[in-house]
PDB file of N, CA and C in Angstrom:
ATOM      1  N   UNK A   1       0.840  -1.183   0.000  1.00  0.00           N
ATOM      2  CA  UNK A   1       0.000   0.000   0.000  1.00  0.00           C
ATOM      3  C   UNK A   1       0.883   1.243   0.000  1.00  0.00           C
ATOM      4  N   UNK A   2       0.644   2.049  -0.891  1.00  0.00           N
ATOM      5  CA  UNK A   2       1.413   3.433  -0.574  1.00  0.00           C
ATOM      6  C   UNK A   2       0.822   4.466  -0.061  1.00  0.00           C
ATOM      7  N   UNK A   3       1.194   4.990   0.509  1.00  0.00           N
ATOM      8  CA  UNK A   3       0.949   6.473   1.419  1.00  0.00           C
ATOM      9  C   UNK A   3       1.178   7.751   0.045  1.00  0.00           C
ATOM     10  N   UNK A   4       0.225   8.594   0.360  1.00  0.00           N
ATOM     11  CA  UNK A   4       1.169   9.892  -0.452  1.00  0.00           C
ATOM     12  C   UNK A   4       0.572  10.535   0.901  1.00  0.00           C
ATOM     13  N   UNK A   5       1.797  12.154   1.266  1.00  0.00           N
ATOM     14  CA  UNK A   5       1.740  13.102   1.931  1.00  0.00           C
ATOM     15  C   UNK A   5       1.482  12.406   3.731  1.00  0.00           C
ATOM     16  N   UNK A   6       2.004  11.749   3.882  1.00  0.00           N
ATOM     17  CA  UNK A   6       1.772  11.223   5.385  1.00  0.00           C
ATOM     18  C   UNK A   6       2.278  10.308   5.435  1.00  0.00           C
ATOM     19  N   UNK A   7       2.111   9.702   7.018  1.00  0.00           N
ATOM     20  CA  UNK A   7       2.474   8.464   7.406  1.00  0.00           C
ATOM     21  C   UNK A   7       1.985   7.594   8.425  1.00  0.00           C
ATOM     22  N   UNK A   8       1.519   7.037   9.286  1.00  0.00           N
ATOM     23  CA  UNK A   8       0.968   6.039   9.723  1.00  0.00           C
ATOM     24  C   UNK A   8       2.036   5.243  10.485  1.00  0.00           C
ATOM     25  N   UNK A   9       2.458   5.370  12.020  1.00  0.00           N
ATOM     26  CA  UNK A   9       3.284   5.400  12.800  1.00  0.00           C
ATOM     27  C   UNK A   9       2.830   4.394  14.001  1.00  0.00           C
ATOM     28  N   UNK A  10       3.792   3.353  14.182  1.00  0.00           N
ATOM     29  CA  UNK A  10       2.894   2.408  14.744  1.00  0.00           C
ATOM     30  C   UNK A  10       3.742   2.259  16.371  1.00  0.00           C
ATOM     31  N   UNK A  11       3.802   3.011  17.175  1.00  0.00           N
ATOM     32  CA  UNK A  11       4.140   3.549  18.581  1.00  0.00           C
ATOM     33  C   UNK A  11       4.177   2.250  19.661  1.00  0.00           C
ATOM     34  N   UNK A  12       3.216   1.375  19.666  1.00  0.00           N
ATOM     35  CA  UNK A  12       3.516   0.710  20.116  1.00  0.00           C
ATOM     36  C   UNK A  12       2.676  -0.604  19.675  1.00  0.00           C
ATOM     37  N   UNK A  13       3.475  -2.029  19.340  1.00  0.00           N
ATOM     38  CA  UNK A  13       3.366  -3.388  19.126  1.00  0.00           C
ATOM     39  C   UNK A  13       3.704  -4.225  20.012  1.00  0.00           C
ATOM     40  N   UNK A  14       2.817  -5.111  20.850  1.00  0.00           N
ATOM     41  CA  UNK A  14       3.196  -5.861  21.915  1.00  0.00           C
ATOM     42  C   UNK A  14       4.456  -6.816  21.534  1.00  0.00           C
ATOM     43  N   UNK A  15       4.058  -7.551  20.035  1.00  0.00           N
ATOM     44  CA  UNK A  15       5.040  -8.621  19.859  1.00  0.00           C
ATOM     45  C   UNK A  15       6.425  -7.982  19.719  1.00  0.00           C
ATOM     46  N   UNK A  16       6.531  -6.680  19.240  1.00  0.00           N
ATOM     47  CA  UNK A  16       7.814  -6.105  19.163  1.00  0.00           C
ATOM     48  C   UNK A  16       8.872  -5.926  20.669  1.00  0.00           C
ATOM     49  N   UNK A  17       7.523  -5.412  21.715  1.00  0.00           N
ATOM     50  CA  UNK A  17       8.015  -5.207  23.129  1.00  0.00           C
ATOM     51  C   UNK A  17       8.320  -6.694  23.461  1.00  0.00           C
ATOM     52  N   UNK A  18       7.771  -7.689  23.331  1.00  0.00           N
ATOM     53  CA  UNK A  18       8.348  -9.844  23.573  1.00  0.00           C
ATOM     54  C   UNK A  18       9.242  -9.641  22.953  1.00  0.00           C
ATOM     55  N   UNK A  19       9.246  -9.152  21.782  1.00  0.00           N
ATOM     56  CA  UNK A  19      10.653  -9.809  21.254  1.00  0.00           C
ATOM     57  C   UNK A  19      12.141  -8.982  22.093  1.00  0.00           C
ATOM     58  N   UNK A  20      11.767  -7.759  22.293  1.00  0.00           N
ATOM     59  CA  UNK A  20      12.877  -7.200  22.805  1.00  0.00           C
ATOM     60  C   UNK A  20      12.577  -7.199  24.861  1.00  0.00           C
ATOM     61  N   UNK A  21      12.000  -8.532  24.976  1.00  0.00           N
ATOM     62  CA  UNK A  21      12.007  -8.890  26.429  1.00  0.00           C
ATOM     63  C   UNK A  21      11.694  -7.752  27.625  1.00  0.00           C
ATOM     64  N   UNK A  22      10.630  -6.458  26.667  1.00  0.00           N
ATOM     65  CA  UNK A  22      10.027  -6.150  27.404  1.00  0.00           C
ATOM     66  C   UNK A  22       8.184  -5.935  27.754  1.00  0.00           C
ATOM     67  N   UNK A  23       8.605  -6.687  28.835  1.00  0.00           N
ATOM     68  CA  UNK A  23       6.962  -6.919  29.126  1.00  0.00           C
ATOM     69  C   UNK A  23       6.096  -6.049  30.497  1.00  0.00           C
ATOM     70  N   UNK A  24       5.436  -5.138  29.184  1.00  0.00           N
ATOM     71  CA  UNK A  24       4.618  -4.608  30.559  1.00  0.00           C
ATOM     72  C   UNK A  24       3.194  -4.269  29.976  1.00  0.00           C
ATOM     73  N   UNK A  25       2.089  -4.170  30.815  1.00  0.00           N
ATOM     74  CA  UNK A  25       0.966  -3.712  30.683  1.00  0.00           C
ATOM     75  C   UNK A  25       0.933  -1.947  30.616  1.00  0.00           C
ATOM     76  N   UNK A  26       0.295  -1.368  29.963  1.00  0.00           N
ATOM     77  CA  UNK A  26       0.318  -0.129  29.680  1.00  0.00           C
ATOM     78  C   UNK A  26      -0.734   0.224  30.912  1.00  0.00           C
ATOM     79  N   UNK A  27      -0.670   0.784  31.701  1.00  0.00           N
ATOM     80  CA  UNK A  27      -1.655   1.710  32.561  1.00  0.00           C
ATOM     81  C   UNK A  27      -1.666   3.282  32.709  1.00  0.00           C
ATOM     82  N   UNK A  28      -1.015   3.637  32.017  1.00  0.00           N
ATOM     83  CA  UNK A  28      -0.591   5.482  31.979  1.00  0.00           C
ATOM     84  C   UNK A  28      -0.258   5.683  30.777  1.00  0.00           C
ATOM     85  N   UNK A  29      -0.608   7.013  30.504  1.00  0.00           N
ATOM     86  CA  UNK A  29       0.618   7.651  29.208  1.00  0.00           C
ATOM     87  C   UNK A  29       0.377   9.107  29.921  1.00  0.00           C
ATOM     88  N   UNK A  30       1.338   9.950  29.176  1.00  0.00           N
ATOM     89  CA  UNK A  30       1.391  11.022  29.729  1.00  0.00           C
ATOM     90  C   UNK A  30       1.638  12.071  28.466  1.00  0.00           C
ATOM     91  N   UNK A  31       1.586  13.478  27.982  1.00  0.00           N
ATOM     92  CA  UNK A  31       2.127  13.987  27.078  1.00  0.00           C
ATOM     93  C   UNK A  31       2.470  15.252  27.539  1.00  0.00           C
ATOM     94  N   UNK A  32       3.788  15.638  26.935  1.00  0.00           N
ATOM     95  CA  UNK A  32       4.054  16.801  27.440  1.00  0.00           C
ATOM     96  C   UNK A  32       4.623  17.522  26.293  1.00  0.00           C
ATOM     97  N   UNK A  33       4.592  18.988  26.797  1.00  0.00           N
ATOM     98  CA  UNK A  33       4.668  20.263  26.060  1.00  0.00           C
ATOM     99  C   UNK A  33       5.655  20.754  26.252  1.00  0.00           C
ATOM    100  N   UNK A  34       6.408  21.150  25.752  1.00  0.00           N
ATOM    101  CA  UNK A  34       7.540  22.773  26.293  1.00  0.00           C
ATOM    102  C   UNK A  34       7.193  23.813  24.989  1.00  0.00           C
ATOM    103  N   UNK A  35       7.511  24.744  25.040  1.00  0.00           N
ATOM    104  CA  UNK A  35       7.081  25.828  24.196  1.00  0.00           C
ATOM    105  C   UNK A  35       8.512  26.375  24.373  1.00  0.00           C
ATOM    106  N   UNK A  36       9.507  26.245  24.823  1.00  0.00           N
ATOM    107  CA  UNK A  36      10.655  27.144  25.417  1.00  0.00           C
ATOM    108  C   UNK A  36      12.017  26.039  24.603  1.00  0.00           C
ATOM    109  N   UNK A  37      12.363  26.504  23.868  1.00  0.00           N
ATOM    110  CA  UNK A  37      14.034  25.562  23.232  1.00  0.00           C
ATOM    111  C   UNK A  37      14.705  25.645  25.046  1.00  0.00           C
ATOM    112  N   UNK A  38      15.324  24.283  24.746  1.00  0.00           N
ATOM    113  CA  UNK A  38      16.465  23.969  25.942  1.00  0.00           C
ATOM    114  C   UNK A  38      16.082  23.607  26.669  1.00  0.00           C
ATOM    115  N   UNK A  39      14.543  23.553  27.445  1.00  0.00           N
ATOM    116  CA  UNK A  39      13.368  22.658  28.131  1.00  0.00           C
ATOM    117  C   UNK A  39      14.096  21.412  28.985  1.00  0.00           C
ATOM    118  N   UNK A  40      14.797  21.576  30.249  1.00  0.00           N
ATOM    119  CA  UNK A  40      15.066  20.307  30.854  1.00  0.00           C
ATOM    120  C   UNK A  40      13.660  19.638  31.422  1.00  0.00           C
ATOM    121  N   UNK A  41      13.455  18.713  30.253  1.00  0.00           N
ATOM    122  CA  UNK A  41      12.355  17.394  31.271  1.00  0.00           C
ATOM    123  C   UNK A  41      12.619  16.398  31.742  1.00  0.00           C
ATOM    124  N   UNK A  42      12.282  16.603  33.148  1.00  0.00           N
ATOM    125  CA  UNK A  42      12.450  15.521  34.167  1.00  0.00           C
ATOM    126  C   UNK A  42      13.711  14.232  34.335  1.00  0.00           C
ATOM    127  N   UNK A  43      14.521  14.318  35.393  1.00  0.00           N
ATOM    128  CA  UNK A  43      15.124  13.312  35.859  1.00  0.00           C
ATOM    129  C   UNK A  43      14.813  12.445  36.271  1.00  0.00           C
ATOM    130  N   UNK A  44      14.731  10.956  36.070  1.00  0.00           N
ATOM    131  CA  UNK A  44      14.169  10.352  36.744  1.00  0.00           C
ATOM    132  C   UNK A  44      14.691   8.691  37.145  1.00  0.00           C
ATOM    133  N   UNK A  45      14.843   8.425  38.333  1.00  0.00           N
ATOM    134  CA  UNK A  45      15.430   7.105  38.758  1.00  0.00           C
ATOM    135  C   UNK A  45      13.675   5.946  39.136  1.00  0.00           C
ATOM    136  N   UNK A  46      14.291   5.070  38.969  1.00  0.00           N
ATOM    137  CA  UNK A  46      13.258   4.078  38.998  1.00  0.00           C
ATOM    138  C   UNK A  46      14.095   2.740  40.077  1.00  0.00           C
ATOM    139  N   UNK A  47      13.520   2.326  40.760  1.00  0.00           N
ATOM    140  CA  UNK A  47      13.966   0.689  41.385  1.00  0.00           C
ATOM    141  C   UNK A  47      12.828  -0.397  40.901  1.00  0.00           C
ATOM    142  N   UNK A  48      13.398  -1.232  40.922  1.00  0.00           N
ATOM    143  CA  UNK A  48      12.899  -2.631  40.224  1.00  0.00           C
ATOM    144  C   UNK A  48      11.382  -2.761  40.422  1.00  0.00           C
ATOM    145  N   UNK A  49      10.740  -2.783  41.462  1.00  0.00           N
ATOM    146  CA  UNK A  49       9.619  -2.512  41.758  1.00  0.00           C
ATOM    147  C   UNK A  49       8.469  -1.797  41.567  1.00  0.00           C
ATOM    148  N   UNK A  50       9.204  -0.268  41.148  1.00  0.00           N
ATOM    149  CA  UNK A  50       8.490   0.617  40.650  1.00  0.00           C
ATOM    150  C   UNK A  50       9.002   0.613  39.286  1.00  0.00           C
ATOM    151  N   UNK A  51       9.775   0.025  38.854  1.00  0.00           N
ATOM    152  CA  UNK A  51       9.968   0.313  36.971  1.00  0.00           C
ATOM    153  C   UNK A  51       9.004   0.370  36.230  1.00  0.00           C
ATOM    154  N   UNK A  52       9.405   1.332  35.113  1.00  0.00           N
ATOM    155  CA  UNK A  52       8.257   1.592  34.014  1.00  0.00           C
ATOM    156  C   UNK A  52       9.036   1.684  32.981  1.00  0.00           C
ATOM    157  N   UNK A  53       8.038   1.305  32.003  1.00  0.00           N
ATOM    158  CA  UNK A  53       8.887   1.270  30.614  1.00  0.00           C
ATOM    159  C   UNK A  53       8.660   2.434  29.774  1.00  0.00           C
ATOM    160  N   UNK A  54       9.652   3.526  29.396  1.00  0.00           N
ATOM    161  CA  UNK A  54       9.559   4.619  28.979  1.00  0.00           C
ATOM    162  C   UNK A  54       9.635   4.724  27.061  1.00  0.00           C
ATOM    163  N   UNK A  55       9.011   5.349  26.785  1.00  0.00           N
ATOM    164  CA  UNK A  55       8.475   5.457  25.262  1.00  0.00           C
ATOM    165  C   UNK A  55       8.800   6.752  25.096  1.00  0.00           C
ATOM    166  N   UNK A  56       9.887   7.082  24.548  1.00  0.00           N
ATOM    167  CA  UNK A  56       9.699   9.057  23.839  1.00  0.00           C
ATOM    168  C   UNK A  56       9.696   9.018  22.385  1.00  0.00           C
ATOM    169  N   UNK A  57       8.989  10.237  21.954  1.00  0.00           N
ATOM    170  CA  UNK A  57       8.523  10.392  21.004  1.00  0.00           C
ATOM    171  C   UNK A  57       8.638  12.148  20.493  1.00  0.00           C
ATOM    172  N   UNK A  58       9.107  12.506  20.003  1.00  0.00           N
ATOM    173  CA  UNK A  58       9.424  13.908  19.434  1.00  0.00           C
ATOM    174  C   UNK A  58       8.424  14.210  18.541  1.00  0.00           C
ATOM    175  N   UNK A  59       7.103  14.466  17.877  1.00  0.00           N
ATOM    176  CA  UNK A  59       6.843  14.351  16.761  1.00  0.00           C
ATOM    177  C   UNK A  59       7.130  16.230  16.079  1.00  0.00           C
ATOM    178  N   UNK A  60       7.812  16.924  16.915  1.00  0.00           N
ATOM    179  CA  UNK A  60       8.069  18.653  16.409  1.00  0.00           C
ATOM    180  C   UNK A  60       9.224  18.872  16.974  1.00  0.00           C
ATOM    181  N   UNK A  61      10.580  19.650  16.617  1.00  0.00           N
ATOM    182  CA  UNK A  61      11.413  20.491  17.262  1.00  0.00           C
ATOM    183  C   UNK A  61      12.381  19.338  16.934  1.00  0.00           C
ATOM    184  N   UNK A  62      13.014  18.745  18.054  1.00  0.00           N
ATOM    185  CA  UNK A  62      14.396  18.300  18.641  1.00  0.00           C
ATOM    186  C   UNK A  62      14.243  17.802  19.964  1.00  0.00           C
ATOM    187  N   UNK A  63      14.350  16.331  19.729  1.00  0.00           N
ATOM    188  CA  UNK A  63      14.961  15.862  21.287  1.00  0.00           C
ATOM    189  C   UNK A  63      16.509  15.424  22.212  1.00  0.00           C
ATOM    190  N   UNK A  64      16.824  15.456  23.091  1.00  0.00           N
ATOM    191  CA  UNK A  64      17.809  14.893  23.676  1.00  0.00           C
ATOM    192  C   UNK A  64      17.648  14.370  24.525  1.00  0.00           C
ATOM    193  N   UNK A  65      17.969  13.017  24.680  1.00  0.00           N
ATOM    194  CA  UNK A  65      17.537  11.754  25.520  1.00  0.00           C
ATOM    195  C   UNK A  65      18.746  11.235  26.012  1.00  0.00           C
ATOM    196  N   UNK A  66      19.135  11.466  27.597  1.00  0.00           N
ATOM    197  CA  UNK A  66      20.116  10.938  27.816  1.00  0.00           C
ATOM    198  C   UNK A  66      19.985   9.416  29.621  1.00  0.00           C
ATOM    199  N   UNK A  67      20.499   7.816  28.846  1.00  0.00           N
ATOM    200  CA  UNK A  67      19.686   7.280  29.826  1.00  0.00           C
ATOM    201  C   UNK A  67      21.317   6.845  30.312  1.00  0.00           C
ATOM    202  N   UNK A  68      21.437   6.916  31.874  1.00  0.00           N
ATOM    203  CA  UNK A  68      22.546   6.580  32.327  1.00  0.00           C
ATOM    204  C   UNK A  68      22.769   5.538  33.407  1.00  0.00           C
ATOM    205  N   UNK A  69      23.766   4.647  33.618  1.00  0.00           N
ATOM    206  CA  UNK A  69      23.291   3.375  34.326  1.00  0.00           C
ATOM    207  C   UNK A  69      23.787   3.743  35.443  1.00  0.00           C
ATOM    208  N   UNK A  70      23.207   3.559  36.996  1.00  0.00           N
ATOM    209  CA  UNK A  70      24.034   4.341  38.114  1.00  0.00           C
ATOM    210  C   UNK A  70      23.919   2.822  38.625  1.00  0.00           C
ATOM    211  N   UNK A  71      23.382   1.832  38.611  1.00  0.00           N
ATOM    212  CA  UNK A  71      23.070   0.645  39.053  1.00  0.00           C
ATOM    213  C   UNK A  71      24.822   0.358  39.839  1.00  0.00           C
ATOM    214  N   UNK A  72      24.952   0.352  41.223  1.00  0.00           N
ATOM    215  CA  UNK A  72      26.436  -0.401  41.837  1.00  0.00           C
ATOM    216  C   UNK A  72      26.792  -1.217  41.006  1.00  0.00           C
ATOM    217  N   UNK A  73      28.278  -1.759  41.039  1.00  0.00           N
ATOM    218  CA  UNK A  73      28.513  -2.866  40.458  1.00  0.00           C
ATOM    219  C   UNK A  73      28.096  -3.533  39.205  1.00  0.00           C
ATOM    220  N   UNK A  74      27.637  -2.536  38.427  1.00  0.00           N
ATOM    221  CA  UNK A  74      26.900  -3.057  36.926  1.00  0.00           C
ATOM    222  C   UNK A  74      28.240  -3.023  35.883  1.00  0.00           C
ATOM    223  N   UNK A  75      28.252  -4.016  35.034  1.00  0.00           N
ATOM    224  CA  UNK A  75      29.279  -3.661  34.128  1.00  0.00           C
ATOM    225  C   UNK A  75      29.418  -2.518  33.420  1.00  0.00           C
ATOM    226  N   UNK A  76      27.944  -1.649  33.102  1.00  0.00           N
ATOM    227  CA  UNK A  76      28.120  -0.918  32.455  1.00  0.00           C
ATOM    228  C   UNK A  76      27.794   0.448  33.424  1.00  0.00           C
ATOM    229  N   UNK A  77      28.472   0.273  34.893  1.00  0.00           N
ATOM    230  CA  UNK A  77      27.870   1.787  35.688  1.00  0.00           C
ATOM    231  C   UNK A  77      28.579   2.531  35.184  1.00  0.00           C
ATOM    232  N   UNK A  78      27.652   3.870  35.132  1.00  0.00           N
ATOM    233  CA  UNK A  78      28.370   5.235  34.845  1.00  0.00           C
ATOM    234  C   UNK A  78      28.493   5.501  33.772  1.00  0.00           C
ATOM    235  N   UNK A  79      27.902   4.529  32.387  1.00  0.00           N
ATOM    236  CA  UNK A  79      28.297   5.000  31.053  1.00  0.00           C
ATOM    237  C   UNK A  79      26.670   5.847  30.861  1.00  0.00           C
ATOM    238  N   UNK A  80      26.899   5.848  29.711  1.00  0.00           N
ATOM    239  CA  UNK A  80      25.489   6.544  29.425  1.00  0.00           C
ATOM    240  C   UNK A  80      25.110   5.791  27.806  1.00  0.00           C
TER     241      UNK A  80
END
């Protein structure tokens, strides 16, 4: 099928989240705004218990997404 002038964006596929061994039930979404270039949104640490599986999505402007491992003793602490 071809598209002209658009596109049709498929955000989220369960079998895609199995295949990449993550499994969660969706109970929230959230959307947010900045109107302001340079916009720091939110820091945020999670523990095992409370983890959530995070989805960003830019669809205007420019994003910068930076995820960093502070986890003790992880092979990969401290990289980003």
């Amino acid at each position: 099928m071809r598209t002209i002038g658009g596109f049709l964006p498929d955000p989220f596929c369960i079998q895609e989240f199995e295949e990449l061994d993550l499994h969660s039930e969706f109970v929230q979404q959230n959307l947010s705004f900045n109107r302001h270039e340079g916009t720091l949104k939110g820091l945020h640490f999670q523990k095992a218990v409370a983890a959530e599986i995070k989805i960003m999505r830019c669809i205007a402007g420019r994003m910068y997404d930076v995820v960093i491992d502070i986890r003790k003793g992880s092979p990969t602490e401290g990289q980003n």
